[in-house]
Every structure is written in C-alpha cells, then in structure tokens.
Protein backbone atom coordinates (compact mmCIF):
# COMPACT_ATOMS: atom_id res chain seq x y z
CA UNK A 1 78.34 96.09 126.30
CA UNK A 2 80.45 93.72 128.65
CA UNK A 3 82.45 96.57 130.20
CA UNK A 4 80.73 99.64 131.18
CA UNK A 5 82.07 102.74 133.33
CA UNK A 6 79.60 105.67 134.10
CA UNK A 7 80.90 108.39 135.76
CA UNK A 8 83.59 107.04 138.12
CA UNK A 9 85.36 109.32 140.81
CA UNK A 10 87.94 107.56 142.94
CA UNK A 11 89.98 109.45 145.79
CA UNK A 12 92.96 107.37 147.65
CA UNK A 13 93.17 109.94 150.78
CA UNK A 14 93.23 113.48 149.30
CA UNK A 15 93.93 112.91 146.20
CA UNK A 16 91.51 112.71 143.19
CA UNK A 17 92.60 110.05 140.84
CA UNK A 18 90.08 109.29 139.14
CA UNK A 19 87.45 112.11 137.54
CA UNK A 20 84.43 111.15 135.82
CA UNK A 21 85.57 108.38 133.77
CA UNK A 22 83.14 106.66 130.84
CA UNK A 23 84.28 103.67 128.93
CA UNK A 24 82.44 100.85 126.91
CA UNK A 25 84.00 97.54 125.48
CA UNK A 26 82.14 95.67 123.34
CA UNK A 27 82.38 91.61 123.46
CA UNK A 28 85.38 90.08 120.99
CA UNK A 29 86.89 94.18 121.37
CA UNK A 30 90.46 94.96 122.50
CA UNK A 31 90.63 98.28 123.80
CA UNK A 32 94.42 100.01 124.94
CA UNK A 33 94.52 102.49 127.59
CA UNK A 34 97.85 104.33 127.56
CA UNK A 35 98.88 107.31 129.44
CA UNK A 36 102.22 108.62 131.52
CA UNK A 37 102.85 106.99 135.06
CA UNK A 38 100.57 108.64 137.88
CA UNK A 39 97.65 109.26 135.04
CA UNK A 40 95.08 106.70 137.06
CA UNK A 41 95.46 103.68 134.52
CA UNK A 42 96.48 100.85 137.64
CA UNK A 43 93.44 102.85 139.72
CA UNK A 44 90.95 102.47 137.12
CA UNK A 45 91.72 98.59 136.68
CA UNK A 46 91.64 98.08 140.47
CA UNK A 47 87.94 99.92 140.23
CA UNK A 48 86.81 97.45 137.21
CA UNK A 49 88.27 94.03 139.03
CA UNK A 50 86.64 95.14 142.11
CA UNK A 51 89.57 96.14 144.35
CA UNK A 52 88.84 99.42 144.79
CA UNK A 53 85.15 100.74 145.78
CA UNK A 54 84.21 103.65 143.42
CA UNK A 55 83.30 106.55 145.39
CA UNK A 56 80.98 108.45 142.23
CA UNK A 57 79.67 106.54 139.16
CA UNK A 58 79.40 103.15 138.33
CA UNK A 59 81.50 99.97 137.05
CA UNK A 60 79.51 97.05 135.55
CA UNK A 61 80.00 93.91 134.08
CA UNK A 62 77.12 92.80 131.96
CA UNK A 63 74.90 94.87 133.85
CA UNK A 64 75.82 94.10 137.25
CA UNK A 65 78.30 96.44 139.96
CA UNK A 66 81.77 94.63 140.06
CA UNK A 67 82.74 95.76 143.35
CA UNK A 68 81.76 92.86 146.50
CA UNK A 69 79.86 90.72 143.71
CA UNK A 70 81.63 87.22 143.85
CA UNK A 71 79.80 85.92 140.85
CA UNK A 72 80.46 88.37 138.74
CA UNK A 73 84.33 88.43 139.81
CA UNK A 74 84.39 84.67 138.50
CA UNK A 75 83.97 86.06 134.80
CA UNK A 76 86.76 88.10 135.16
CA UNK A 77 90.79 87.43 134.47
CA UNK A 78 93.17 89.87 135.75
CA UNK A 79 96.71 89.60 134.88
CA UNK A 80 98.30 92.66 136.93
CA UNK A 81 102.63 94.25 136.29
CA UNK A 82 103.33 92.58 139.55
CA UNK A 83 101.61 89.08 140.58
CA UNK A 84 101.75 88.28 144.32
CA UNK A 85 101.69 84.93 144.57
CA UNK A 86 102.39 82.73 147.62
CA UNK A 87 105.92 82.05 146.56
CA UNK A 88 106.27 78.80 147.98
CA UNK A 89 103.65 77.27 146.37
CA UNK A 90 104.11 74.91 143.43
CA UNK A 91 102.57 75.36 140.40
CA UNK A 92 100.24 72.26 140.94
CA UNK A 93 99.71 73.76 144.23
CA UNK A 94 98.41 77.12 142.55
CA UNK A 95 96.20 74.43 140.16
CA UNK A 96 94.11 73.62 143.56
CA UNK A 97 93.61 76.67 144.63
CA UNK A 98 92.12 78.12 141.52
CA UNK A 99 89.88 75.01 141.12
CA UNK A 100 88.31 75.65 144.79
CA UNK A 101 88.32 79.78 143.89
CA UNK A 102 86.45 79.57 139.97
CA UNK A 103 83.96 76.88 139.55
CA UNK A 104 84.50 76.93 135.69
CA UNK A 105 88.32 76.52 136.52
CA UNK A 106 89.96 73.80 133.54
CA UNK A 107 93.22 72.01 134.76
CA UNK A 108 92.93 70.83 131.18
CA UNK A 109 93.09 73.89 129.49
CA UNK A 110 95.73 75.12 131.88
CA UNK A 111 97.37 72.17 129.78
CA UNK A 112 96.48 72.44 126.75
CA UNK A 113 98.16 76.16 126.94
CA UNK A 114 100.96 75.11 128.46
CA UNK A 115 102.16 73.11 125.64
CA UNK A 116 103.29 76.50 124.21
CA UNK A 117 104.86 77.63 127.62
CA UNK A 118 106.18 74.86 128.94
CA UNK A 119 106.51 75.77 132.51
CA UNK A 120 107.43 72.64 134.78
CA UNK A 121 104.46 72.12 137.22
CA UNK A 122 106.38 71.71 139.97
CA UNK A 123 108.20 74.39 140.16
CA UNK A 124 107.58 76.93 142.66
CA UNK A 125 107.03 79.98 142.33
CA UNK A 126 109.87 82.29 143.70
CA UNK A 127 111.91 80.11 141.22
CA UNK A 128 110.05 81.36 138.00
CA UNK A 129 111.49 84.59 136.31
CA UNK A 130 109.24 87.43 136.24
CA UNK A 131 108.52 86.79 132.50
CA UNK A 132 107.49 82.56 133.37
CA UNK A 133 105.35 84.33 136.32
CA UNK A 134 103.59 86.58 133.59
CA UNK A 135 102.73 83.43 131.41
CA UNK A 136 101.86 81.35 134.80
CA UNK A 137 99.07 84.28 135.67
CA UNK A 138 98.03 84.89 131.71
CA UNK A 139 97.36 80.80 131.59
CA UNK A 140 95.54 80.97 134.75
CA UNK A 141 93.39 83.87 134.24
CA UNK A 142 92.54 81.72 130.90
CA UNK A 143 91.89 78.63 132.59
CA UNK A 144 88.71 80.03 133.94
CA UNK A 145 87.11 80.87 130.63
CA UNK A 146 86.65 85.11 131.50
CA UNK A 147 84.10 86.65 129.80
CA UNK A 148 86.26 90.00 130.84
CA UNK A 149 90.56 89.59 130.60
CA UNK A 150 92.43 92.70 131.99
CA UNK A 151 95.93 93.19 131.79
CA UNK A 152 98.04 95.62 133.44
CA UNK A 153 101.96 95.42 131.42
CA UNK A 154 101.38 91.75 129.84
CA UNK A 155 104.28 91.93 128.00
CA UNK A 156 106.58 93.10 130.32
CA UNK A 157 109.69 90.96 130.58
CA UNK A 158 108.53 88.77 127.84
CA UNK A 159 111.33 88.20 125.16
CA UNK A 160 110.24 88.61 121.46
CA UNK A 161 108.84 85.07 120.97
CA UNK A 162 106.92 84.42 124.17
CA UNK A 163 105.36 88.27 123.54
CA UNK A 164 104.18 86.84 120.11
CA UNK A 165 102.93 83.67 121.70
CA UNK A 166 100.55 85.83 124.24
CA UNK A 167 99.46 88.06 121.72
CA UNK A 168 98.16 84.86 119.64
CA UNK A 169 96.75 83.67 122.29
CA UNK A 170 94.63 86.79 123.42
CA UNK A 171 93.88 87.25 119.50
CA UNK A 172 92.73 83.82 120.11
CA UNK A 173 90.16 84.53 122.64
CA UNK A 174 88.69 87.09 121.27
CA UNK A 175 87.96 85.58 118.09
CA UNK A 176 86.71 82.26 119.16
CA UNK A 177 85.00 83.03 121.96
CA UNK A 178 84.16 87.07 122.02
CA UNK A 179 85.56 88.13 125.28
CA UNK A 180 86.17 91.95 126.20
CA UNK A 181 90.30 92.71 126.66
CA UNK A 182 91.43 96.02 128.17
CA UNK A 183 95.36 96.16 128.43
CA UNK A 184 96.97 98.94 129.88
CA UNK A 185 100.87 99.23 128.15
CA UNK A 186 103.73 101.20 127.57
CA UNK A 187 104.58 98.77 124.78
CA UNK A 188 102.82 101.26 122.23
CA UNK A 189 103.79 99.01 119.79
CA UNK A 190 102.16 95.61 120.85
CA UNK A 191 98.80 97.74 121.62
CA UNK A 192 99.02 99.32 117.71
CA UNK A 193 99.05 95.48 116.32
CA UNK A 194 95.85 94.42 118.44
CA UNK A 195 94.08 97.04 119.48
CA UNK A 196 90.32 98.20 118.17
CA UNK A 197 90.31 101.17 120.28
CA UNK A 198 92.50 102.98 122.01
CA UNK A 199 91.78 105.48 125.47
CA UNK A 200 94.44 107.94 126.64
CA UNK A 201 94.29 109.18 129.87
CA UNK A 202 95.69 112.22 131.48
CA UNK A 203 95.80 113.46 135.24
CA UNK A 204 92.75 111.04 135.83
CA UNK A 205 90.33 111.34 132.67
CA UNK A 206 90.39 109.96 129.30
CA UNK A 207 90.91 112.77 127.24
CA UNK A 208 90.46 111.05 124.16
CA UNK A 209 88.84 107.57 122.66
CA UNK A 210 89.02 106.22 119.57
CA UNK A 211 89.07 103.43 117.16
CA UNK A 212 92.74 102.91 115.55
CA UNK A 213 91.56 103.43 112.31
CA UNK A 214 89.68 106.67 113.38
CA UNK A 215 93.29 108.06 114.89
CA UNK A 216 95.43 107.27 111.89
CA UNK A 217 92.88 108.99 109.57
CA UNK A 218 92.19 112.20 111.87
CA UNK A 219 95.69 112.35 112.99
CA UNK A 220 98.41 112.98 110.61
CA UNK A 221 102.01 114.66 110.38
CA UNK A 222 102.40 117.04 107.72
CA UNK A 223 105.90 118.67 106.42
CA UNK A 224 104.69 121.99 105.06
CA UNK A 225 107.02 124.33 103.43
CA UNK A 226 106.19 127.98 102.75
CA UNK A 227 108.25 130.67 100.79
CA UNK A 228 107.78 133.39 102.90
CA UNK A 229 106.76 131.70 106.14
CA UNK A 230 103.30 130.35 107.84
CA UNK A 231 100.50 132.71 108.76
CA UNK A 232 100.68 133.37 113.08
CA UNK A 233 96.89 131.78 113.02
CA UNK A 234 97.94 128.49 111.44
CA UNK A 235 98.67 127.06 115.20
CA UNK A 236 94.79 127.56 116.00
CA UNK A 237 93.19 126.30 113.51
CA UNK A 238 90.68 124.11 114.76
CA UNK A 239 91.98 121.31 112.61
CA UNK A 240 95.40 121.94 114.06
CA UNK A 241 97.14 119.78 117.09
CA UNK A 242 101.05 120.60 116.72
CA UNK A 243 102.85 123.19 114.68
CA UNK A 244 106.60 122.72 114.87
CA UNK A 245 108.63 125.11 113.09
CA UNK A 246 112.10 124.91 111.66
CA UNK A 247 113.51 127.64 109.30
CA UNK A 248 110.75 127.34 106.49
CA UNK A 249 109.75 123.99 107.24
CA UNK A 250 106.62 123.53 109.30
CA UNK A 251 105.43 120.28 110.90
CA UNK A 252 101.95 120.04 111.66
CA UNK A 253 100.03 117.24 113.44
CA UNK A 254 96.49 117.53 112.77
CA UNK A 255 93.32 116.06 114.66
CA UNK A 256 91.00 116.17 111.92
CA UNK A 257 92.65 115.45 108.96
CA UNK A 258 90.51 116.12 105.34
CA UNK A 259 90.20 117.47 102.47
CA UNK A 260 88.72 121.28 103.94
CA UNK A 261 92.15 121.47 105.80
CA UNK A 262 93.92 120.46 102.80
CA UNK A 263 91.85 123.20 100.98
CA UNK A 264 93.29 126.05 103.67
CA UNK A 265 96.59 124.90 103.50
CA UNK A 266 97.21 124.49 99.55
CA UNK A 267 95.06 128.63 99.72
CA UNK A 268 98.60 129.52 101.72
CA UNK A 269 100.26 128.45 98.64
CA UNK A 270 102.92 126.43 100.03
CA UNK A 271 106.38 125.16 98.33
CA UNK A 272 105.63 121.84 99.43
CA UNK A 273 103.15 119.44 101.48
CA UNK A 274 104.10 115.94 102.34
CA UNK A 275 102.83 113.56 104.55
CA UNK A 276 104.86 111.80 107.53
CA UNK A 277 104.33 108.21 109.12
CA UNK A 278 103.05 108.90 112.60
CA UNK A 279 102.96 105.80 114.72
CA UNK A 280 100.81 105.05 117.92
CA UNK A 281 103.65 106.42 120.03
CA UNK A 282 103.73 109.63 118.24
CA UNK A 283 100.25 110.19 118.35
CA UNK A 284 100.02 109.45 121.99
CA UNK A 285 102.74 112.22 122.70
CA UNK A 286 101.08 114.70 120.62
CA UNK A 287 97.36 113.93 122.30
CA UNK A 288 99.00 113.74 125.59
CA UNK A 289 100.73 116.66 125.38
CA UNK A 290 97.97 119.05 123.64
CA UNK A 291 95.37 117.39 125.96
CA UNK A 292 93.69 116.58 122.74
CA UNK A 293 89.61 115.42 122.49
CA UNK A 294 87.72 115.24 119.89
C-alpha cells in the first residue's frame, strides 16, 4: 500500500472529528471520499499531507509517519478547494520557489502540461480566476512527480472542458506511472467516471468502503408492486437499505443485492418487480442516510 491510515483520532479543541479511521490505497488506485459538509473529509486530508498531527492511530506513506517527515512530504501533491498563494507572485516566480522546495521539481513538465492550459507565466496570481488557480496548483503538484496526489474539490470552478482536461490528466498519472489519488468531491459525477473505490464518511468515520463495481452490484433500486400491500418486516430485512412506499408501489434500495433476496421477494408474490438506475449520488444519499456498512 502507498496510503495507509490505522486508527486515526483527531480532536480540533473539544470536538472529535475524526474517530478511528482505516483506509488503504493501492499504487495506480483512485479512491473518492464523499460525505456532507462537517463529516471530517478536509480534516482527514490535512492528517494525510501532514498538517494536522494525529492524536490516536497512524498515517503512513510507504511505510513511513507523514506528519514532520520532510522527505516523505516531497512525494506528495496536494491540490486543496482554496489555494493560498502569495498573490503577488508571478507564475515564474511560483516556478522558483517550487524548484528550491521539491528537489525532483520539472520546470519542463510544468511546460509540457501547460500546453493544454495555457496560463501566461507572467501573470500573477490575484489576476488568475479561481478555476486558472486550480489548474496552476494541479500542474504544480504534477511537476514534482508525487508518488501520492490529493485533491480536495479539483473540479470546482472548472468549466466542462478544462474538467475533462484534468480528469485526463490524473487518468494519465495513474496509468503511466502508478501513483495513489484520493479526491474528496461533491461532483458525484466526476468521482463515478474515475473512481476504483469509493469511502463515505459520516460524523467522522467511514461508514462504508467499496469498490464501484461492488456498490452498483450490492446496491440496487427496486419498484416492487404488491396486490394487497408489503409485509411490515420487509423494511428489516437484512438485505434491505430503503423501503419507500407509495399507494401499492414500493421502492426498495437494497445493500446486498442477489438472487436469495430475489427468492423472498418473488415468495411475496408481487404484481411486479423492476429494476431502477441508481447513480453514485443516489447511493451516497441512501448510505448516508441509513448509516449503511457492510
């Protein structure tokens, strides 16, 4: 594993954020963490770039504790929602400074990427939108060569094409040279395109971790309808996430979809059973909201 989390407790003042958190990311893996504002997501990436100290657990980066650990820092790009940087400084300006802070730091490769951006280098900062700022900080974080990329809202205030050109570009980097991407989004969406695995978190833990494919085959929408109306029990079935009634037509989202809940439903002897689309979105709402694990 590149990424590893063990246990990791974080309090800011009196507040637990943070409650035993585990997480692994394989090299050339892309793994989403959604959840609602206030769940812990920014406080978990602050513990894994090394902003934050853990108080409980472990973080590690191939093995070694991110926090106060300069060399291991250098393997690590970090694109964060909001980028503070000095805001009079011109692009070129930004160029020299990451060349004396990363060693493997390519003003060539900042280039080379750049060609598809197509920022002016000597523009300044505080007169780049917030979208050029996003691409300035993705090509930068690049630049170094990461073994580890985080990203906290990439595609935030990127229109349509640029978003496609960053998620080439990350696709990119994980296939030719196998680095570990976490991204923490609301853009359900972009994560569902890219994604290998995806983490929701909840009120500080990650109640639930899976690969995409393992979601969309445990978790389904189903439009049941029944003659004389569903059994009470059908809402605790083991099987069952959701049961939304309305008049004689029951939607159910289930968490472990198969053929022996198929079996129980077709022994109510219903009218009808048809299955919905459920997108990422949907299934976050329903795992959110159920506090679902598996």
């Amino acid at each position: 594993m590149v990424i590893e989390v063990k246990g990791l407790y974080k309090r800011l003042g009196d507040k637990e954020v943070l409650k035993n958190i585990d997480l692994a990311i394989e090299p050339g893996h892309i793994f989403g963490l959604v959840g609602e504002n206030g769940a812990g997501k920014t406080t978990l990436i602050k513990c894994l770039t090394g902003v934050y100290r853990p108080d409980g657990g472990a973080v590690l980066i191939k093995g070694q504790a991110v926090y106060d650990n300069p060399a291991v820092k250098e393997s690590i790009g970090y694109i964060a929602d909001q980028n503070q940087y000095f805001p009079s400084y011109r692009i070129t300006e930004l160029l020299s400074f990451y060349s004396l802070a990363y060693p493997k730091f390519s003003r060539e490769r900042f280039r080379e990427l750049n060609r598809t951006f197509a920022l002016p280098e000597k523009s300044r900062v505080k007169e780049l939108s917030k979208g050029m700022q996003m691409r300035l900080t993705l090509m930068l974080s690049l630049s170094i060569f990461p073994q580890v990329l985080i990203l906290d809202e990439p595609t935030s205030g990127l229109d349509p094409i640029a978003k496609r050109s960053v998620t080439n570009l990350l696709l990119e980097e994980v296939e030719s040279r196998g680095v570990a991407i976490l991204i923490s989004s609301h853009h359900l969406g972009d994560l569902e395109r890219i994604c290998d695995t995806i983490g929701i978190m909840a009120q500080g833990e990650i109640i639930s971790s899976h690969s995409l494919e393992e979601m969309k085959a445990n978790m389904r929408k189903l439009q049941v309808v029944f003659s004389h109306g569903a059994p009470p029990e059908l809402a605790s079935w083991p099987e069952v996430l959701s049961v939304e009634a309305v008049g004689r037509i029951h939607y159910i989202v289930t968490k472990n979809y198969g053929d022996g809940l198929m079996a129980k439903l077709q022994g109510l002897k219903p009218l009808l059973i048809e299955e919905m689309p459920l997108a990422l979105e949907d299934m976050f709402i329903y795992a959110a909201g159920e506090g679902y694990q598996s």
